[in-house]
Protein backbone atom coordinates (compact mmCIF):
# COMPACT_ATOMS: atom_id res chain seq x y z
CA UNK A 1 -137.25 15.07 -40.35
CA UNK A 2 -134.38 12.80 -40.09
CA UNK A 3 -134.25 12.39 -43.91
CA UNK A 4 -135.37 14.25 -46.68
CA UNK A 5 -137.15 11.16 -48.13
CA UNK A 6 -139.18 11.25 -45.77
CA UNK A 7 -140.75 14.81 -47.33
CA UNK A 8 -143.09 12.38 -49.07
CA UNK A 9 -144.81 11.62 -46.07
CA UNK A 10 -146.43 14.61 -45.93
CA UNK A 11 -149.26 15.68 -48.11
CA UNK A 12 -149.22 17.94 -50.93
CA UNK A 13 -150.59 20.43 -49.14
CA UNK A 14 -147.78 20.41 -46.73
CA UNK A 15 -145.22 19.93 -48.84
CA UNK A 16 -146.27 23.13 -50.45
CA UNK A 17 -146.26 25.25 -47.45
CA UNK A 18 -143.15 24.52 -46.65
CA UNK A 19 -142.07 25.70 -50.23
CA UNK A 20 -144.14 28.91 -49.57
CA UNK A 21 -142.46 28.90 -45.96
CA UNK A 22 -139.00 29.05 -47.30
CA UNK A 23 -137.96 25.87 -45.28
CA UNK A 24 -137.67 23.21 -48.13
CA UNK A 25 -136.51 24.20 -51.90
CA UNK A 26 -138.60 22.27 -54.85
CA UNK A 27 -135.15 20.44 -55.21
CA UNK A 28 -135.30 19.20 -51.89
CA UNK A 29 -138.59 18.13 -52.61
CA UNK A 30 -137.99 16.64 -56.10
CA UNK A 31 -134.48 15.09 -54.51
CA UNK A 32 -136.69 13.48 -51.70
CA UNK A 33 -139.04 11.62 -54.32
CA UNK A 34 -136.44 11.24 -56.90
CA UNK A 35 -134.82 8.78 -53.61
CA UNK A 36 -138.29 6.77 -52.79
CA UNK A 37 -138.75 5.93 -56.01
CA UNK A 38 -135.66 4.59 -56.59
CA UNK A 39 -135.67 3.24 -53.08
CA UNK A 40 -138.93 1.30 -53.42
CA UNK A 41 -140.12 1.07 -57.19
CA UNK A 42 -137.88 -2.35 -57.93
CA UNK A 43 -140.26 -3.15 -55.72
CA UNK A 44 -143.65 -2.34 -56.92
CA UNK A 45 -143.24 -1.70 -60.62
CA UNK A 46 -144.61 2.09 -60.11
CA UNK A 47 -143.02 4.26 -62.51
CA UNK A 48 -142.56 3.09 -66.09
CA UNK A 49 -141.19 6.72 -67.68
CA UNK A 50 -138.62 8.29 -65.07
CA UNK A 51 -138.39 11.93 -65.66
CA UNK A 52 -135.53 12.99 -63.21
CA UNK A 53 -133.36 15.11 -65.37
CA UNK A 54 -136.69 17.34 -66.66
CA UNK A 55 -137.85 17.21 -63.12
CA UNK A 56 -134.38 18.59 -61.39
CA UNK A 57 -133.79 21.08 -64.41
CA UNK A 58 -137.54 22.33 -63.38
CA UNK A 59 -137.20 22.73 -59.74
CA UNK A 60 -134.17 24.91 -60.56
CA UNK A 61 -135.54 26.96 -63.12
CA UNK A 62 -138.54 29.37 -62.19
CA UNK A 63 -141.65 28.42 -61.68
CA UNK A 64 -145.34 29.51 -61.75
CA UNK A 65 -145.98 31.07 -58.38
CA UNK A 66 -148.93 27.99 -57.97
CA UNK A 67 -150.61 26.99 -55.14
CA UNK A 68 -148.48 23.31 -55.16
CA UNK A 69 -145.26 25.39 -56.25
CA UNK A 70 -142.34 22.73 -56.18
CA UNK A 71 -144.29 19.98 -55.44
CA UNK A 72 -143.54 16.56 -57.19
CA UNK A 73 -145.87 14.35 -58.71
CA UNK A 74 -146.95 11.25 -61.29
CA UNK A 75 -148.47 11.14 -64.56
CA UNK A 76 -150.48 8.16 -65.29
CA UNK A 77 -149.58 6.87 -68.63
CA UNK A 78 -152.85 7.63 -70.18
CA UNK A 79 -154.67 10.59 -71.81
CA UNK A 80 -152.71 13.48 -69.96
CA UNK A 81 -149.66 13.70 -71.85
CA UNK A 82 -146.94 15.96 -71.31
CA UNK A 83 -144.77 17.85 -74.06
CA UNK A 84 -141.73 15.60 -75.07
CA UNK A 85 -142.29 12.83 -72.49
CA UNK A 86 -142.81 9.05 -73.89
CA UNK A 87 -146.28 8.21 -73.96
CA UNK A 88 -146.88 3.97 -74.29
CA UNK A 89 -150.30 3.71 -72.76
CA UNK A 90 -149.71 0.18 -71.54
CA UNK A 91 -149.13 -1.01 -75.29
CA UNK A 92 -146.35 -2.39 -77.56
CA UNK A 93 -146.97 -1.11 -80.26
CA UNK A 94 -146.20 3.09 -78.71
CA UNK A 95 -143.33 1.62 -77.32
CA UNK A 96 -141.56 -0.02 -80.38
CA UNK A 97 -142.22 3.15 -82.00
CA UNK A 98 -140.44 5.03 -78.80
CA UNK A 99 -143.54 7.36 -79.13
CA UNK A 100 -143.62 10.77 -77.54
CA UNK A 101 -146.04 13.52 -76.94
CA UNK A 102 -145.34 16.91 -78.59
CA UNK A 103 -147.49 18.99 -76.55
CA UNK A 104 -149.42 18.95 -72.94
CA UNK A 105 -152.72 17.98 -72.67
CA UNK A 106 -154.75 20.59 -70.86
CA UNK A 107 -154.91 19.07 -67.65
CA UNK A 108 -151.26 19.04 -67.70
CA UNK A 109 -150.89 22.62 -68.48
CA UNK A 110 -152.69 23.39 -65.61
CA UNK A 111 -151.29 21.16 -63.24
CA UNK A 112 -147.83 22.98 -64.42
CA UNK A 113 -149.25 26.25 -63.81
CA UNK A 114 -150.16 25.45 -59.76
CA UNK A 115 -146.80 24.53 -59.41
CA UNK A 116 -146.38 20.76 -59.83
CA UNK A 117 -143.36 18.86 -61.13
CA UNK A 118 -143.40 16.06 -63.16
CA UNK A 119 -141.31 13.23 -61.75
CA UNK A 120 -142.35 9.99 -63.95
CA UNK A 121 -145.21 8.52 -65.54
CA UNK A 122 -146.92 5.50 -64.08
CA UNK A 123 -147.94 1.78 -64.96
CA UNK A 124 -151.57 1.24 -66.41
CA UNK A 125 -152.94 -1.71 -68.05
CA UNK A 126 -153.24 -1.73 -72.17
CA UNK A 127 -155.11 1.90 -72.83
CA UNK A 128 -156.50 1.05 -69.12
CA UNK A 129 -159.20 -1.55 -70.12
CA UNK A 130 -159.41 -3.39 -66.71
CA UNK A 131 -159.56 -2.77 -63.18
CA UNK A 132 -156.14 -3.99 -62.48
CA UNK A 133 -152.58 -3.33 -63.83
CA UNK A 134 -150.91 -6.22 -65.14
CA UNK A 135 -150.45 -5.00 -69.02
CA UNK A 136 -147.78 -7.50 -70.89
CA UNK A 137 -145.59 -4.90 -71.80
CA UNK A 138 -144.41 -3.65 -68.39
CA UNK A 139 -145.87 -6.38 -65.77
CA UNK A 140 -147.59 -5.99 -62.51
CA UNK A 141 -147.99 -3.40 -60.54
CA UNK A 142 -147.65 -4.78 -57.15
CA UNK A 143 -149.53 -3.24 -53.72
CA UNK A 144 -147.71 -1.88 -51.17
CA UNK A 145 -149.63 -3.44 -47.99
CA UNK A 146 -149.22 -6.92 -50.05
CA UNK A 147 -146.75 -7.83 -53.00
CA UNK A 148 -148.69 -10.46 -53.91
CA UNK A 149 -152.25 -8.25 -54.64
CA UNK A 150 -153.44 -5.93 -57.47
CA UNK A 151 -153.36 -2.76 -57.06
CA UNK A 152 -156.65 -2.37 -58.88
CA UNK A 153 -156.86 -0.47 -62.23
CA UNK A 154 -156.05 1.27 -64.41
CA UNK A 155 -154.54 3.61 -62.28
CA UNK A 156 -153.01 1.36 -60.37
CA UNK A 157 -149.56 2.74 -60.80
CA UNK A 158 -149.84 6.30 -59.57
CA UNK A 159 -152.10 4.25 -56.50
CA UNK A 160 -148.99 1.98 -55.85
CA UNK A 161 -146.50 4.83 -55.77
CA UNK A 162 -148.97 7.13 -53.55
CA UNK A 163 -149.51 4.44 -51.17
CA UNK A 164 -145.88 3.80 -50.53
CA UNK A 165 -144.72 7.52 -50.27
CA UNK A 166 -142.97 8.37 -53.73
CA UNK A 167 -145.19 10.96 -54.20
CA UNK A 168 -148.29 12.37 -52.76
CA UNK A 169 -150.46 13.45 -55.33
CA UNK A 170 -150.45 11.41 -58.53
CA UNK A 171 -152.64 11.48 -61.79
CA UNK A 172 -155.93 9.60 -62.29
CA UNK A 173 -158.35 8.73 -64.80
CA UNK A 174 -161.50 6.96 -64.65
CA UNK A 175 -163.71 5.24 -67.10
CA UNK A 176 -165.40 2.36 -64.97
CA UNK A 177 -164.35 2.70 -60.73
CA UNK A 178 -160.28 3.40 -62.35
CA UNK A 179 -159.79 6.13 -59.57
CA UNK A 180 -161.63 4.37 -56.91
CA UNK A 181 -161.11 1.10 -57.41
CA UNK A 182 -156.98 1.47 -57.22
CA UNK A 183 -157.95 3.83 -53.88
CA UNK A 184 -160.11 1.20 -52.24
CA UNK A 185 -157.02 -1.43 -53.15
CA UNK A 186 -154.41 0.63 -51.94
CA UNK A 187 -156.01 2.77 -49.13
CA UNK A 188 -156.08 5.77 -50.69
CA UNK A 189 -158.71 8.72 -51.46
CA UNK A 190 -160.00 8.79 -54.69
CA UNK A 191 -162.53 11.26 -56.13
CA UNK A 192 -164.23 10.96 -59.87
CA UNK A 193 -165.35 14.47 -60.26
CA UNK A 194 -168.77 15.01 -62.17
CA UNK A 195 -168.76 14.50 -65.87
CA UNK A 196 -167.08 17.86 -67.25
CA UNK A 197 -165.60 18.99 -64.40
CA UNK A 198 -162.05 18.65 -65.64
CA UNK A 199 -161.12 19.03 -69.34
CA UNK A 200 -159.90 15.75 -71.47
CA UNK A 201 -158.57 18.72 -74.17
CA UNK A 202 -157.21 19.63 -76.24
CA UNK A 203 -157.16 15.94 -78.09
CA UNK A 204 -160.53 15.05 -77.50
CA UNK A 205 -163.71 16.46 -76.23
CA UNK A 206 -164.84 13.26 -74.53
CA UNK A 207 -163.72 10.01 -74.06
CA UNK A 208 -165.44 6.67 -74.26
CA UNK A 209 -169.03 8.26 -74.54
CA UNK A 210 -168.25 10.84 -71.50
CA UNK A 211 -167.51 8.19 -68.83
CA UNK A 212 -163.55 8.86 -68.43
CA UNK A 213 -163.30 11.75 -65.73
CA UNK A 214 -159.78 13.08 -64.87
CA UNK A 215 -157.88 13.40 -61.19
CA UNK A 216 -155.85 12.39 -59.01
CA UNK A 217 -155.23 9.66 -56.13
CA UNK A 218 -154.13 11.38 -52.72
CA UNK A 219 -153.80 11.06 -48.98
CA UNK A 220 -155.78 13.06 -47.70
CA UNK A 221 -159.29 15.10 -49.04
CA UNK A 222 -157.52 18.35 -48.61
CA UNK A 223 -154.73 17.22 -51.17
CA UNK A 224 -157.98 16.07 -53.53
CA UNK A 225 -160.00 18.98 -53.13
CA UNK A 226 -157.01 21.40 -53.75
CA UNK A 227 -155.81 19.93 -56.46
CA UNK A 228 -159.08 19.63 -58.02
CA UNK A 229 -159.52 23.40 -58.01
CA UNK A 230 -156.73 24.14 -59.88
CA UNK A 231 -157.78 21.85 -62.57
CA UNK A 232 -161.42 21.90 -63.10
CA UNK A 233 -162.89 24.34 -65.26
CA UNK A 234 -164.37 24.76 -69.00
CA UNK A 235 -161.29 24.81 -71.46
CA UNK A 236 -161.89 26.08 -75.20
CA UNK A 237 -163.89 23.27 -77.77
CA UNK A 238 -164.87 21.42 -74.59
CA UNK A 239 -168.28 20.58 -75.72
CA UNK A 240 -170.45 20.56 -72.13
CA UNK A 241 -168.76 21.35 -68.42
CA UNK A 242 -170.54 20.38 -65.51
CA UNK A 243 -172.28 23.27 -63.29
CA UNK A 244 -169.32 25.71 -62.00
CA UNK A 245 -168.39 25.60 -57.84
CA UNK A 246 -169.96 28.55 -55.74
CA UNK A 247 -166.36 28.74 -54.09
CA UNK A 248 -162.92 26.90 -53.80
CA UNK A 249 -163.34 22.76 -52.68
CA UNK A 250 -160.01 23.88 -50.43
CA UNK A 251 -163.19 25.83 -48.18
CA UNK A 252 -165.71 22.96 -48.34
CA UNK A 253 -163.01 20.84 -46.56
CA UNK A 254 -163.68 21.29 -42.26
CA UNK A 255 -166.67 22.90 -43.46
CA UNK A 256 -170.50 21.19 -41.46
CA UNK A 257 -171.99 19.41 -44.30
CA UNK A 258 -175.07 19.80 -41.99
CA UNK A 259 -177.83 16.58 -41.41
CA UNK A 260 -177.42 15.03 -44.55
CA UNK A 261 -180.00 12.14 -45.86
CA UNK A 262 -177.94 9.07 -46.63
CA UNK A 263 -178.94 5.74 -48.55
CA UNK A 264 -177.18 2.16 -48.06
CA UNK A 265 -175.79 -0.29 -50.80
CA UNK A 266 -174.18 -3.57 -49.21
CA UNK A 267 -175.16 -5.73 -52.14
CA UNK A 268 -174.99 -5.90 -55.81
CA UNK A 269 -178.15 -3.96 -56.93
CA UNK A 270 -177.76 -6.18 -60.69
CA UNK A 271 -177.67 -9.33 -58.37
CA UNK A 272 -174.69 -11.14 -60.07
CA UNK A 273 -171.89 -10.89 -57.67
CA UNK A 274 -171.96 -11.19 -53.68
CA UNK A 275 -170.39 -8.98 -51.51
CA UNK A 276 -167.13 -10.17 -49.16
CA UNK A 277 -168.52 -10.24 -45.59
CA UNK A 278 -165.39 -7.67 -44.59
CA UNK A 279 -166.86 -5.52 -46.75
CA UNK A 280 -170.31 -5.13 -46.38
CA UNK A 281 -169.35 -5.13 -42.21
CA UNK A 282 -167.11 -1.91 -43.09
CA UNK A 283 -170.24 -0.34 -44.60
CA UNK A 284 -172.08 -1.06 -42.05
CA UNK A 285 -169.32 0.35 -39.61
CA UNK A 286 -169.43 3.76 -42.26
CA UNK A 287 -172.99 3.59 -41.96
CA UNK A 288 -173.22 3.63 -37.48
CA UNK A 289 -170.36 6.60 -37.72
CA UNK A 290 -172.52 8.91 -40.01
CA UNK A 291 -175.28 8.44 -37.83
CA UNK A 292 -173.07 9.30 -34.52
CA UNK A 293 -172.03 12.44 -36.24
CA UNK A 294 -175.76 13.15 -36.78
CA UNK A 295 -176.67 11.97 -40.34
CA UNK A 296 -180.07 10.18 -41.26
CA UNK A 297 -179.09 6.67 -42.77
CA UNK A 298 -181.55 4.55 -44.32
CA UNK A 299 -181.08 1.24 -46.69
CA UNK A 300 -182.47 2.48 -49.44
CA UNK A 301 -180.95 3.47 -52.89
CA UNK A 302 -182.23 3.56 -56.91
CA UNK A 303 -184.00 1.22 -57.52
CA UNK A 304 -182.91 1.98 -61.52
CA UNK A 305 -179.41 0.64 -60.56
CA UNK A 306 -180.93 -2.67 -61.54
CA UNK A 307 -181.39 -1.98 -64.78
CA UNK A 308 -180.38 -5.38 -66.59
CA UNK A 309 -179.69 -3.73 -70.19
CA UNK A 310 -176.82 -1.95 -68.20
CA UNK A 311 -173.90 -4.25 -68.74
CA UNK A 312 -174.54 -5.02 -72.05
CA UNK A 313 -175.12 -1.96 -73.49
CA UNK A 314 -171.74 -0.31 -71.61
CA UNK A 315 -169.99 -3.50 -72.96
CA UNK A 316 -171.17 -1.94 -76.71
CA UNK A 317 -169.40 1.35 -75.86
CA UNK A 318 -166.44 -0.82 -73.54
CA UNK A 319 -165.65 -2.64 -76.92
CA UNK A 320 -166.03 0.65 -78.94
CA UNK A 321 -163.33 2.64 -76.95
CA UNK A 322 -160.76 0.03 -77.52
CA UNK A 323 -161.47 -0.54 -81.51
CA UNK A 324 -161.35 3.53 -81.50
CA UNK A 325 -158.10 3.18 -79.18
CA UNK A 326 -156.42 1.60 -81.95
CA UNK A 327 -157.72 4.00 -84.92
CA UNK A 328 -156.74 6.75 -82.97
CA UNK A 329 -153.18 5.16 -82.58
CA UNK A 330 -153.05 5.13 -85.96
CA UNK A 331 -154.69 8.73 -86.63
CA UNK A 332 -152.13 10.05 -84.27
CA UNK A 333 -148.75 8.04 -85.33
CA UNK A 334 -149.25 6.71 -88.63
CA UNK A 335 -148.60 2.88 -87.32
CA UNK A 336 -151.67 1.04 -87.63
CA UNK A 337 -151.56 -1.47 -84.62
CA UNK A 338 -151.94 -5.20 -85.29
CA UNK A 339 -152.35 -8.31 -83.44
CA UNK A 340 -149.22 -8.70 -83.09
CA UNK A 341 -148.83 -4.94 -81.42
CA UNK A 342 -151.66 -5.33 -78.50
CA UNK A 343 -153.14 -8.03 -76.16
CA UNK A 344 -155.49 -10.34 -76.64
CA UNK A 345 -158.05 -8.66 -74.79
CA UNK A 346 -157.59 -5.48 -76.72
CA UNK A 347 -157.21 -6.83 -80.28
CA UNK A 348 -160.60 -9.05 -79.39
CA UNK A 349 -162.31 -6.33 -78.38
CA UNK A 350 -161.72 -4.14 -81.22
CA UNK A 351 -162.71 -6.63 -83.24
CA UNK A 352 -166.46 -6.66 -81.97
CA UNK A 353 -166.64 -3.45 -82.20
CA UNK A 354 -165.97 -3.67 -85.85
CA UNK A 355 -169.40 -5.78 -86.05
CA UNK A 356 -171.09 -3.01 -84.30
CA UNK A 357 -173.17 -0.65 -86.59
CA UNK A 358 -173.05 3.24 -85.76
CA UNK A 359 -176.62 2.91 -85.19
CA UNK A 360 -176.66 0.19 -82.83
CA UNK A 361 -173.55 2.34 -80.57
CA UNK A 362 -175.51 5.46 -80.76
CA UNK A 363 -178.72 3.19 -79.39
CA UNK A 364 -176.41 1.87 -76.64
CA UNK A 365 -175.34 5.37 -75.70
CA UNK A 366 -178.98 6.21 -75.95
CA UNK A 367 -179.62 3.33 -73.37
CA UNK A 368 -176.77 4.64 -70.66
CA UNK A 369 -178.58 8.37 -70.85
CA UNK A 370 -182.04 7.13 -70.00
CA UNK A 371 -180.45 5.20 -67.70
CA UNK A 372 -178.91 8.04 -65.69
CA UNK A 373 -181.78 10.01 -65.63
CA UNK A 374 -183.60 7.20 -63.78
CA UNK A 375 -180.78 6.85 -61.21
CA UNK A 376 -180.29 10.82 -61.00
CA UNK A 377 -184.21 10.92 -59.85
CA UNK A 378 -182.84 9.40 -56.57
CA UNK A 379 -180.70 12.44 -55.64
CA UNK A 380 -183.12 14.89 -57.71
CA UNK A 381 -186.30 14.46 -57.03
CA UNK A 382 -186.70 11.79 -54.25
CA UNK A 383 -184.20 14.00 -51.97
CA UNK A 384 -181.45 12.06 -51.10
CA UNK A 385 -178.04 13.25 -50.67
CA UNK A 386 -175.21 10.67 -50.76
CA UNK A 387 -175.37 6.69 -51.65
CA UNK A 388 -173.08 5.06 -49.26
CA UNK A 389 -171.55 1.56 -50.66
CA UNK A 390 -168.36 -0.21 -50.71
CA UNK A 391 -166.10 0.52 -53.30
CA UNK A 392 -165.72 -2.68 -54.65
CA UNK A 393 -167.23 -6.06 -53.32
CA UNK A 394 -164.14 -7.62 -51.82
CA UNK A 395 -160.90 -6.81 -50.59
CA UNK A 396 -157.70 -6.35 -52.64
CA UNK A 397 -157.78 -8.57 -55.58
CA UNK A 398 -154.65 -10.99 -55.76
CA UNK A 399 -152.79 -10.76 -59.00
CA UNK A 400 -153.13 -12.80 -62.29
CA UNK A 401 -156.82 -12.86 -62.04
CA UNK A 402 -157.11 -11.36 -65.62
CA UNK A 403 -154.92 -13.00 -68.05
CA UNK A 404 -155.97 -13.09 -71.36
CA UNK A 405 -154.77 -15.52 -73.74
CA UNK A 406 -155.29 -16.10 -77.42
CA UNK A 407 -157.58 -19.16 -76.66
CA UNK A 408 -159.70 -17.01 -74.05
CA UNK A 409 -159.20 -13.65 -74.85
CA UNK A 410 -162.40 -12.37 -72.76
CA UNK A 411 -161.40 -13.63 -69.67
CA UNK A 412 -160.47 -10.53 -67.97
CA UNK A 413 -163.88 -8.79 -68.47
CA UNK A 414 -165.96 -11.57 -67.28
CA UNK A 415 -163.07 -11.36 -63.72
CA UNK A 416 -163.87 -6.98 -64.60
CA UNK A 417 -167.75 -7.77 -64.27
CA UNK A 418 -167.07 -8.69 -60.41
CA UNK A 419 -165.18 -5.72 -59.41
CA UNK A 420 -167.23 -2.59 -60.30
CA UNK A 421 -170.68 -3.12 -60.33
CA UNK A 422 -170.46 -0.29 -57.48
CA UNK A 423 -168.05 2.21 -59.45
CA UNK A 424 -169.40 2.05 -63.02
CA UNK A 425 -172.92 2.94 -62.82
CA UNK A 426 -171.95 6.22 -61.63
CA UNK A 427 -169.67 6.85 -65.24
CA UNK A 428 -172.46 6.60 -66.86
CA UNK A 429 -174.61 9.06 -64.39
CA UNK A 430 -171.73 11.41 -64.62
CA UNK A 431 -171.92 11.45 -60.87
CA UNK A 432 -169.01 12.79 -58.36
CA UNK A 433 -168.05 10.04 -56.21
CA UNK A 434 -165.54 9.46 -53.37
CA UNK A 435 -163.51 6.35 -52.20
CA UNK A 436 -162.27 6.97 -48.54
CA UNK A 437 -160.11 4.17 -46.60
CA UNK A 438 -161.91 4.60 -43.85
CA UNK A 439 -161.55 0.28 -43.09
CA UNK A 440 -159.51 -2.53 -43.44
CA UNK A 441 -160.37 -6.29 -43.84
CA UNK A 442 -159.33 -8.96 -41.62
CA UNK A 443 -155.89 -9.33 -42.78
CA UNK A 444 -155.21 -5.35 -42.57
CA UNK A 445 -155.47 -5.22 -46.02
CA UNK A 446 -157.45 -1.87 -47.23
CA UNK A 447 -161.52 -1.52 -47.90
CA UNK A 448 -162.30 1.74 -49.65
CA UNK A 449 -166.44 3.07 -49.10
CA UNK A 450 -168.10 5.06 -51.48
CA UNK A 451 -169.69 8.32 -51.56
CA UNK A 452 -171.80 8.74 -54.57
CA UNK A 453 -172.72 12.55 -54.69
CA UNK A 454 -175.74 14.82 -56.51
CA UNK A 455 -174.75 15.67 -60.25
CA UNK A 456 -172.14 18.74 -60.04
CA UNK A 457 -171.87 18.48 -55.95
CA UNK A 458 -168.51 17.99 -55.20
CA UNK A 459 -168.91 20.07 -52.12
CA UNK A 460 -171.53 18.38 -50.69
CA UNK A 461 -169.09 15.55 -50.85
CA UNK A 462 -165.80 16.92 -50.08
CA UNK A 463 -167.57 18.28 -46.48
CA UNK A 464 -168.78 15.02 -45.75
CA UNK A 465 -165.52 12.80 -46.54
CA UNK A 466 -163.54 15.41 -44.60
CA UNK A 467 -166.02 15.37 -41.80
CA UNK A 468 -164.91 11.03 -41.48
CA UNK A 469 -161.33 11.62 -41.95
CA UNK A 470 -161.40 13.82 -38.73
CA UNK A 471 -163.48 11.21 -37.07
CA UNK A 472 -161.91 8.61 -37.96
CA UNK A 473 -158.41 9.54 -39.50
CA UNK A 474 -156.15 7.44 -41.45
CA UNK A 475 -152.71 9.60 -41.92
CA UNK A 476 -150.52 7.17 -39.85
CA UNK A 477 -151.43 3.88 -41.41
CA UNK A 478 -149.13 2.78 -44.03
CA UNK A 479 -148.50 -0.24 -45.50
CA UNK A 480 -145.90 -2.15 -42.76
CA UNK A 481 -143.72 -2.84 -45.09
CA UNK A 482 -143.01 1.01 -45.57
C-alpha cells in the first residue's frame, strides 16, 4: 500500500490477518486510523471523544490473543461505555459535568478481549432519540458521499467514520432502524441482531422495553458476522437471551442459504408515508437478483404490520425511555438534568411521560408483544423466510430536517415518523434484520434493502446477504470525495 492510511481500506477481517500474519503491527494499524481521522473528521464531525494516547499505549502493551487482535475501532457514545473514557451521550448536561465511565460495559469487555482497540467515541443525537445526528451539543454529523445529508441516526457517527475509512468496524445500537437506517444513509452493512443476542450488561438488563439491540456498522458481512460472534452470548443477570447459534456466523458467510421463500414490501404497510420511486425500483432490482440466484419471491408480507395502535403505543414507551434517560442520569451522577441541560425534544418528551401511569406503559408494552406475535406468525407458521423491503422510504435525508425548538418541540418525531416505518416494527418483534447497500439512487447517493430474518436466525440471514454481496459486490465504491 502506498500509505499506511490506507490500512483502513481494508476490512476488519483483513486488517486482522495481517496482524496474525506478522506484516502490520497494531501500531501501524492504530497509527493508520489515528491519520484518517484526523485527515477527514474536520470534515464530517465523526469522532467527538479522541482516544489516541489510550489507543497507542494499547497497541504497545499486550494484548488478548483475539480474533480482531490490533484492530482499531469506534465507540458510539451511547450505552457501551468504556472504563475511564468520557461518556456525554449527545447531552449537555454529561458534558458540563466532564462525566466519565468507571467501568466497561459488557459488550466492551468483550470487544477488548477479541482484540479491538478503542480509538474514539462517536457523534449520536441527545441519548439517540432520532434517526439522524444533529444533537445541539456537538452539531451534525455530515455524510461522506454528500456534506450536505444526514447520516441517519443515532448511530450516525460511527456510520460517517466507517463510510469514509477511519475505521472499519465501529459500534452500533439500535432502538427504532438506528443501525440500519445510518447503513442505508451511508452505504454501509448494518445488522440488528435478535432481541438478546448481545448483552446491554452489566447496567441494565434491557433497554427501552427490549427494543435497543447492540452491534456494529461494517463493510462487508464477514466483518458483521465475525464480530458478532465474539460478542453475542448470555452474560450474568441478563434476564432472557435469544436461542444460541448451532456454529460460528464467520461459517454461515459463503455458505448456500439454499431456495429460500421471500416476501416483498415496497410500500408503507401503516399507509402514512410513500415510498421514493429510487427506492422502491432498488427493491424491485433486489427482488429480480434473488430470483436469478434461485429464490422464490412473492409480494406478500404480514398483514399485522398494519396494525394502527402501533405508533402510538411505541410513542408511550418512545416518551418513557427519554423521561427514564434523565432519572437514570441522575441515579447514575447525582445531577438531576433540567431544561436548561437537554433539548427541547428530550425535556418535552420526558415530560409526557410523567403523565403516563405505570399501568397505562405496562398496557402499551402489552400492545407491542401481541403485536409481534402476529407479525412472527408470518415467518412461524405461514413459512416464510426473509421480508425483503427498503430500508428506509427515500434516499439520504438532507440535514436540519429535525430541529426542535422551544415553540415546536415535537417536530423531529413527526419528520422520525417518515423514516422508519420499515426498521421499527422489527424492535418490537425482536427480529434480526440486515441493511445491505446493494443500490444507489439517481444522484449516486446510497439505498440500503432490508432483510428481515426468523426470530434467533441470524444465519439464515448472514448466508443470504453474503450470497448478494458476491453477486453483486460493493467493496470499491466509496464516497468520491474519499
Amino acid at each position: 500500500m502506498s500509505e499506511k492510511s490506507d490500512l483502513m481500506d481494508l476490512d476488519a477481517c483483513e486488517q486482522a490477518a495481517l496482524v496474525r500474519r506478522g506484516e502490520v503491527s497494531p501500531t501501524e494499524l492504530v497509527e493508520a486510523a489515528i491519520a484518517r481521522i484526523e485527515e477527514r473528521d474536520p470534515v464530517l464531525n465523526a469522532v467527538v471523544h479522541r482516544l489516541f494516547a489510550k489507543a497507542r499505549a494499547d497497541a504497545e502493551g499486550h494484548l488478548p490473543e483475539g480474533p480482531f487482535r490490533g484492530v482499531p475501532m469506534l465507540l458510539k457514545d451511547l450505552l457501551a461505555h468504556s472504563a475511564g473514557d468520557p461518556m456525554h451521550e449527545g447531552m449537555l448536561a454529561l458534558k458540563e459535568i466532564s462525566w466519565t465511565e468507571p467501568e466497561d460495559t459488557y459488550l466492551v469487555t468483550r470487544l477488548r478481549r477479541a482484540g479491538f482497540l478503542f480509538v474514539g467515541r462517536t457523534n449520536t443525537p441527545e441519548m439517540g432519540l432520532l434517526p439522524t445526528t444533529e444533537p445541539t451539543l456537538y452539531g451534525p454529523s455530515r455524510n461522506p458521499w454528500d456534506l450536505y445529508r444526514s447520516t441517519g441516526g443515532s448511530s450516525g457517527g460511527s456510520a460517517a467514520a466507517v463510510a469514509a475509512r477511519m475505521v472499519a468496524v465501529a459500534h452500533a445500537n439500535d432502538g427504532g432502524g438506528s443501525i440500519r437506517i445510518p447503513a442505508s444513509e451511508c452505504g454501509l452493512v448494518g445488522l440488528k441482531p435478535t432481541r438478546g443476542r448481545v448483552s446491554v450488561g452489566p447496567d441494565y438488563g434491557e433497554v427501552w422495553a427490549g427494543l435497543v439491540a447492540e452491534g456494529v456498522l461494517s463493510r462487508s458481512v464477514r466483518d458483521s458476522a465475525a464480530v458478532l460472534d465474539v460478542v453475542n452470548g448470555p452474560m450474568p443477570g441478563d434476564p432472557y437471551f435469544a436461542p444460541p447459534p448451532v456454529r460460528p456466523y464467520a461459517q454461515e458467510v459463503g455458505a448456500a442459504p439454499g431456495r429460500l421463500r421471500v416476501g416483498m414490501l415496497t410500500t408503507d404497510p401503516g399507509g402514512s408515508t410513500t415510498v421514493h420511486a429510487d427506492c422502491v425500483a432498488a427493491v424491485r432490482s433486489t427482488a429480480a437478483l434473488l430470483e436469478e440466484l434461485g429464490h422464490e419471491v412473492t409480494e406478500d408480507y404480514p398483514l399485522s404490520l398494519a396494525d394502527p395502535t402501533l405508533i402510538s403505543n411505541f410513542l408511550v414507551v418512545y416518551a418513557a425511555y427519554a423521561g427514564w434517560c434523565l432519572e437514570d442520569v441522575l441515579e447514575k451522577t447525582g445531577t438531576e438534568v433540567d431544561q436548561s441541560g437537554c433539548e427541547p425534544l428530550t425535556w418535552e418528551l420526558a415530560q409526557m411521560s410523567r403523565q403516563t401511569t405505570a399501568a397505562q406503559y405496562i398496557m402499551a408494552v402489552q400492545h407491542l408483544h401481541s403485536f409481534a406475535r402476529k407479525v412472527r406468525r408470518w415467518w412461524e407458521s405461514e413459512g416464510h423466510d426473509v421480508l425483503l423491503t427498503p430500508t428506509i422510504p427515500e434516499p439520504p435525508l438532507r440535514l436540519g430536517q429535525f430541529e426542535s425548538t422551544q415553540e415546536n418541540p415535537l417536530a423531529p418525531v413527526f419528520r422520525s415518523a417518515g423514516v422508519v416505518p420499515f426498521a421499527a416494527p422489527f424492535n418490537v418483534t425482536g427480529q434480526p434484520a440486515i441493511s445491505l447497500p446493494l443500490e444507489v439512487d439517481g444522484d449516486g447517493l446510497p439505498i440500503g434493502i432490508q432483510l428481515v430474518g426468523g426470530y434467533g436466525r441470524e444465519d439464515q440471514l448472514l448466508r443470504l446477504a453474503s450470497q448478494l454481496e458476491s453477486a453483486r459486490p460493493w467493496a470499491d465504491r466509496r464516497p468520491p470525495r474519499f
